[in-house]
PDB file of N, CA and C in Angstrom:
ATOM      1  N   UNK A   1       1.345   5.403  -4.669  1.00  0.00           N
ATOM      2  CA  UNK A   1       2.496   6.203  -4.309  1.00  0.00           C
ATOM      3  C   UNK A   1       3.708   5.288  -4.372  1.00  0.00           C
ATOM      4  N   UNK A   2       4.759   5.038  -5.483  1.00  0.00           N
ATOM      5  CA  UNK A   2       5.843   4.986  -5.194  1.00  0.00           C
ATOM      6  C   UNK A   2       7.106   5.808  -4.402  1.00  0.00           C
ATOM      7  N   UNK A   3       8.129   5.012  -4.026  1.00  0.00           N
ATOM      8  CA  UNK A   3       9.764   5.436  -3.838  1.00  0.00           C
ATOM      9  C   UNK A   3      10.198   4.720  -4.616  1.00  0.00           C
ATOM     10  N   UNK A   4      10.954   6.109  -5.880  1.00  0.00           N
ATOM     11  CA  UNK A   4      11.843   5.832  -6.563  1.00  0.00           C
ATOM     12  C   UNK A   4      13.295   6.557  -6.326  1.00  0.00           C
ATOM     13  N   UNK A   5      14.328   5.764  -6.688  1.00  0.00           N
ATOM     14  CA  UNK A   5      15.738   6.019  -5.839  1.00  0.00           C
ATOM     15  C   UNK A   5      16.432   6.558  -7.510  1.00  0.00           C
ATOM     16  N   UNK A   6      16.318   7.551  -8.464  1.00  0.00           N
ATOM     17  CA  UNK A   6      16.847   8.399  -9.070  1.00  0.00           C
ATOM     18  C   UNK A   6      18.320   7.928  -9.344  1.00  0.00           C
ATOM     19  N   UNK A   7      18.133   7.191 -10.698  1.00  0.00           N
ATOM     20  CA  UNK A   7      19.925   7.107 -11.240  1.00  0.00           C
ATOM     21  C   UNK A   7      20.236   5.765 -10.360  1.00  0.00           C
ATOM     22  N   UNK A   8      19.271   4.911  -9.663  1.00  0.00           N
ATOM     23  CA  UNK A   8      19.753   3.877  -9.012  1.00  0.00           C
ATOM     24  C   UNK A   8      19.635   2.880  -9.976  1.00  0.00           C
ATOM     25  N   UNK A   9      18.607   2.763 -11.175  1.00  0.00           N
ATOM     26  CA  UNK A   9      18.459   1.319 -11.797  1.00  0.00           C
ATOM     27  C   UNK A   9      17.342   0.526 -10.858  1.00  0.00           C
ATOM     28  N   UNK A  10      17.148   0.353 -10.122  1.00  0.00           N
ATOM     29  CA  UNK A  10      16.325  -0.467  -9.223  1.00  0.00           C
ATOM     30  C   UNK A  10      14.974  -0.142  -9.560  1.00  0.00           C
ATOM     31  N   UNK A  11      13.974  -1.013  -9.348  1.00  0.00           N
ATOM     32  CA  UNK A  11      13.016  -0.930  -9.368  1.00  0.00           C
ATOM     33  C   UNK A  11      12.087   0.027  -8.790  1.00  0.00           C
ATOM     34  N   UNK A  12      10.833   1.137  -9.094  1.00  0.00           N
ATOM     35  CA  UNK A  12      10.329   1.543  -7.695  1.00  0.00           C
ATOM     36  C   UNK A  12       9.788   0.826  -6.485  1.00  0.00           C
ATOM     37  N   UNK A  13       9.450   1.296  -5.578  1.00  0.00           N
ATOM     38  CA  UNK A  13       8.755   0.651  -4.708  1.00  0.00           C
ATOM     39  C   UNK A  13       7.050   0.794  -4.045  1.00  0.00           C
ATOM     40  N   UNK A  14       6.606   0.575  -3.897  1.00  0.00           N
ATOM     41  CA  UNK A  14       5.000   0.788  -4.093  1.00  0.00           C
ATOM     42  C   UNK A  14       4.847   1.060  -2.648  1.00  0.00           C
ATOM     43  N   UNK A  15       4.696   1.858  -2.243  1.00  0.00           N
ATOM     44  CA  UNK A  15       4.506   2.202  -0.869  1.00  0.00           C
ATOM     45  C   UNK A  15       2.940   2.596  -0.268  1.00  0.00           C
ATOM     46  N   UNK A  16       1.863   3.077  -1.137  1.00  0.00           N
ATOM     47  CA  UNK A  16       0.728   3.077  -0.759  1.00  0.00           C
ATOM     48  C   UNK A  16       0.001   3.024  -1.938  1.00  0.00           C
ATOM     49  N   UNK A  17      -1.604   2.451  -1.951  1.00  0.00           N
ATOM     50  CA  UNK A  17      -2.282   1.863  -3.342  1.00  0.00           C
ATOM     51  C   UNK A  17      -3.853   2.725  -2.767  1.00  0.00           C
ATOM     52  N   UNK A  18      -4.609   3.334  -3.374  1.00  0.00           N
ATOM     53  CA  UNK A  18      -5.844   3.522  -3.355  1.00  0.00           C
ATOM     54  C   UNK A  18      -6.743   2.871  -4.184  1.00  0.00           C
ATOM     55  N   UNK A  19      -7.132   2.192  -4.338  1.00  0.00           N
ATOM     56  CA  UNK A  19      -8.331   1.797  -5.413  1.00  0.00           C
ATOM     57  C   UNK A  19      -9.659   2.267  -5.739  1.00  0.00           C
ATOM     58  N   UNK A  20      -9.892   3.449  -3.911  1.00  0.00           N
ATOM     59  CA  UNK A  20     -11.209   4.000  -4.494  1.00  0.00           C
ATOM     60  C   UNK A  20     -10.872   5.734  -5.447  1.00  0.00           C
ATOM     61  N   UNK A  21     -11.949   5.926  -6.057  1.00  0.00           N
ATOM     62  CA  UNK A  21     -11.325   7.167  -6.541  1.00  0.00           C
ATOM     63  C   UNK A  21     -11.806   7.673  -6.152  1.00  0.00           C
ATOM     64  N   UNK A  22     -12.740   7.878  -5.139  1.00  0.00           N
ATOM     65  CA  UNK A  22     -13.049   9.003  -4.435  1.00  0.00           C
ATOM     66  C   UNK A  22     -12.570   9.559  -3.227  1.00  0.00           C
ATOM     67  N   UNK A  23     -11.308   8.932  -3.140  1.00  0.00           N
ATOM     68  CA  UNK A  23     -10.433   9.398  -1.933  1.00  0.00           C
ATOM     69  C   UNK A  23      -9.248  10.126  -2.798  1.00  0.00           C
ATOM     70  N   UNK A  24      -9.052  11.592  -1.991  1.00  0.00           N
ATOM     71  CA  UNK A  24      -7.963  12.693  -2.166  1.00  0.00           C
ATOM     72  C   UNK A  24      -6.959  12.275  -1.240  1.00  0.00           C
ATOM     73  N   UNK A  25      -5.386  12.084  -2.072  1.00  0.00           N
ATOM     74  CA  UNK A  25      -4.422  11.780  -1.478  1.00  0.00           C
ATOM     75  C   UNK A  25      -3.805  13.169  -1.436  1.00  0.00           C
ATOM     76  N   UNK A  26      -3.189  13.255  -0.596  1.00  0.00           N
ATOM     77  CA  UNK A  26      -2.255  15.218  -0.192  1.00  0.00           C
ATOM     78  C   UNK A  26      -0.859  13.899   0.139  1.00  0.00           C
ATOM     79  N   UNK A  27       0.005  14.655  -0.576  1.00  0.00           N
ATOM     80  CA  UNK A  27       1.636  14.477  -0.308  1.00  0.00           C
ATOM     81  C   UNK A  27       2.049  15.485  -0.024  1.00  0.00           C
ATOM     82  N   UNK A  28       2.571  15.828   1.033  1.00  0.00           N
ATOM     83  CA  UNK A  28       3.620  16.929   1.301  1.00  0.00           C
ATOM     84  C   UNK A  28       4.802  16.689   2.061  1.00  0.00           C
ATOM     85  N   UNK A  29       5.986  17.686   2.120  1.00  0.00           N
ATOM     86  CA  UNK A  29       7.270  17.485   2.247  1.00  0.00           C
ATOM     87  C   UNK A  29       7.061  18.620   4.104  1.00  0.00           C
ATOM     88  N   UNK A  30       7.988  18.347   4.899  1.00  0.00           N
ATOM     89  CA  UNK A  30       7.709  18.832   6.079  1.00  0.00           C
ATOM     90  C   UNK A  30       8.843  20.159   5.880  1.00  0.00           C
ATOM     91  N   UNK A  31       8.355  21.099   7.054  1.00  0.00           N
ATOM     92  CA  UNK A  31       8.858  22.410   6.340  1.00  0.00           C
ATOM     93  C   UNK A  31      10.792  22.518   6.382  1.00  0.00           C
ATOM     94  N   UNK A  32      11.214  21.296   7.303  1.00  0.00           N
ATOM     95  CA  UNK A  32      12.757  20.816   6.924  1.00  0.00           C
ATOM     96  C   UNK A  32      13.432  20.049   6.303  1.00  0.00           C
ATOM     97  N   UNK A  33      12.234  19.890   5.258  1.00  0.00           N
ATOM     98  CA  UNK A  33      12.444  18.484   4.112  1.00  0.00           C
ATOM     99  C   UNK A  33      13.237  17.420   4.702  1.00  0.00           C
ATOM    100  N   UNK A  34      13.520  17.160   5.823  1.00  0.00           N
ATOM    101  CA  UNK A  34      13.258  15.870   6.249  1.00  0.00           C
ATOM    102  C   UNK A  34      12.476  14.580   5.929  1.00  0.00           C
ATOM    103  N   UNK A  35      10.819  15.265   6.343  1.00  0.00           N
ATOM    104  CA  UNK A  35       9.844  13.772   5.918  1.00  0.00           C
ATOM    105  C   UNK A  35       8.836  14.384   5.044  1.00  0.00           C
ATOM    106  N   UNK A  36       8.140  13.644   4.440  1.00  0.00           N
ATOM    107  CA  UNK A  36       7.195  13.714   3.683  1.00  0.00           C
ATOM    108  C   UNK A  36       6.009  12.746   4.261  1.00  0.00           C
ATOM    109  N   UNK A  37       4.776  13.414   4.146  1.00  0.00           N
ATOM    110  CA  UNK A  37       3.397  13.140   5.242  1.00  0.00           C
ATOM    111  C   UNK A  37       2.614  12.759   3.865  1.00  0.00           C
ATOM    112  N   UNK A  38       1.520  12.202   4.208  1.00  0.00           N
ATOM    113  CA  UNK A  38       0.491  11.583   3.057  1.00  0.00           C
ATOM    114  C   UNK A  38      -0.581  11.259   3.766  1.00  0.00           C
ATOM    115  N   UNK A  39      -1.247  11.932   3.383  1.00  0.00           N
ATOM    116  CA  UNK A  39      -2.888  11.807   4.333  1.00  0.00           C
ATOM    117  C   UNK A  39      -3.726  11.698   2.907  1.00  0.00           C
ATOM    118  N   UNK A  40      -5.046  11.042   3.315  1.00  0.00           N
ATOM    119  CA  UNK A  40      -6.106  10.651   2.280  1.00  0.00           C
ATOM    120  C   UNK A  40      -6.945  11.024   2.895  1.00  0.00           C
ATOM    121  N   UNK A  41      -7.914  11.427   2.392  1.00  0.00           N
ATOM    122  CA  UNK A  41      -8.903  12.161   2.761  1.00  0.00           C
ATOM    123  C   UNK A  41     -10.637  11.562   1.276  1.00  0.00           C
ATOM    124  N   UNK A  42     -11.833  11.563   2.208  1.00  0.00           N
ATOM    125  CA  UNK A  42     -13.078  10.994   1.223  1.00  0.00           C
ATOM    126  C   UNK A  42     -14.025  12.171   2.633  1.00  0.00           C
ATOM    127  N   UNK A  43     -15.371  12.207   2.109  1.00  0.00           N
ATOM    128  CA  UNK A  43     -16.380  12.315   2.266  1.00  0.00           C
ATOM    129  C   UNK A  43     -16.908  11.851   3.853  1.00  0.00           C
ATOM    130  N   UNK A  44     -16.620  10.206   3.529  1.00  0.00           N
ATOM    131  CA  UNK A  44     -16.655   9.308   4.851  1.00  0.00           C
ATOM    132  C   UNK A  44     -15.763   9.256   6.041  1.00  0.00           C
ATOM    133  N   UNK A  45     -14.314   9.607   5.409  1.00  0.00           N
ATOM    134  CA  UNK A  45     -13.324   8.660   6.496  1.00  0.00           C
ATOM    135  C   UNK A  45     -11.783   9.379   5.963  1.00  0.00           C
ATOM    136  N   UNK A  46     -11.579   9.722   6.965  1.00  0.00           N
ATOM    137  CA  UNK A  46     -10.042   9.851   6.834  1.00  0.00           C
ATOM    138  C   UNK A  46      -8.985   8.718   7.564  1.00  0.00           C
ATOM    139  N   UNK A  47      -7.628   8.745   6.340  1.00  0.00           N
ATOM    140  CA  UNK A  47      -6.576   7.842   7.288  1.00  0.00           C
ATOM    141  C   UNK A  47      -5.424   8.504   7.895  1.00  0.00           C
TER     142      UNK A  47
END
């Protein structure tokens, strides 16, 4: 999951990395687009 800053030139920023692939990442935006939530989800273990 990057943050990228749109029309800035700057680099993105790497804000979360999964390496397994059997974990489901959910991004969503909160219903006052304020924040955006990111939960991962596997079989075993949620974060």
């Amino acid at each position: 999951l990057f943050c990228s800053m749109m029309g800035s030139g700057k680099d993105d920023i790497l804000l979360m990395e999964e390496l397994d692939d059997s974990v489901y990442i959910n991004i969503r935006n909160t219903k006052d687009f304020q924040f955006v939530t990111v939960n991962s989800f596997s079989n075993a273990f949620s974060k």
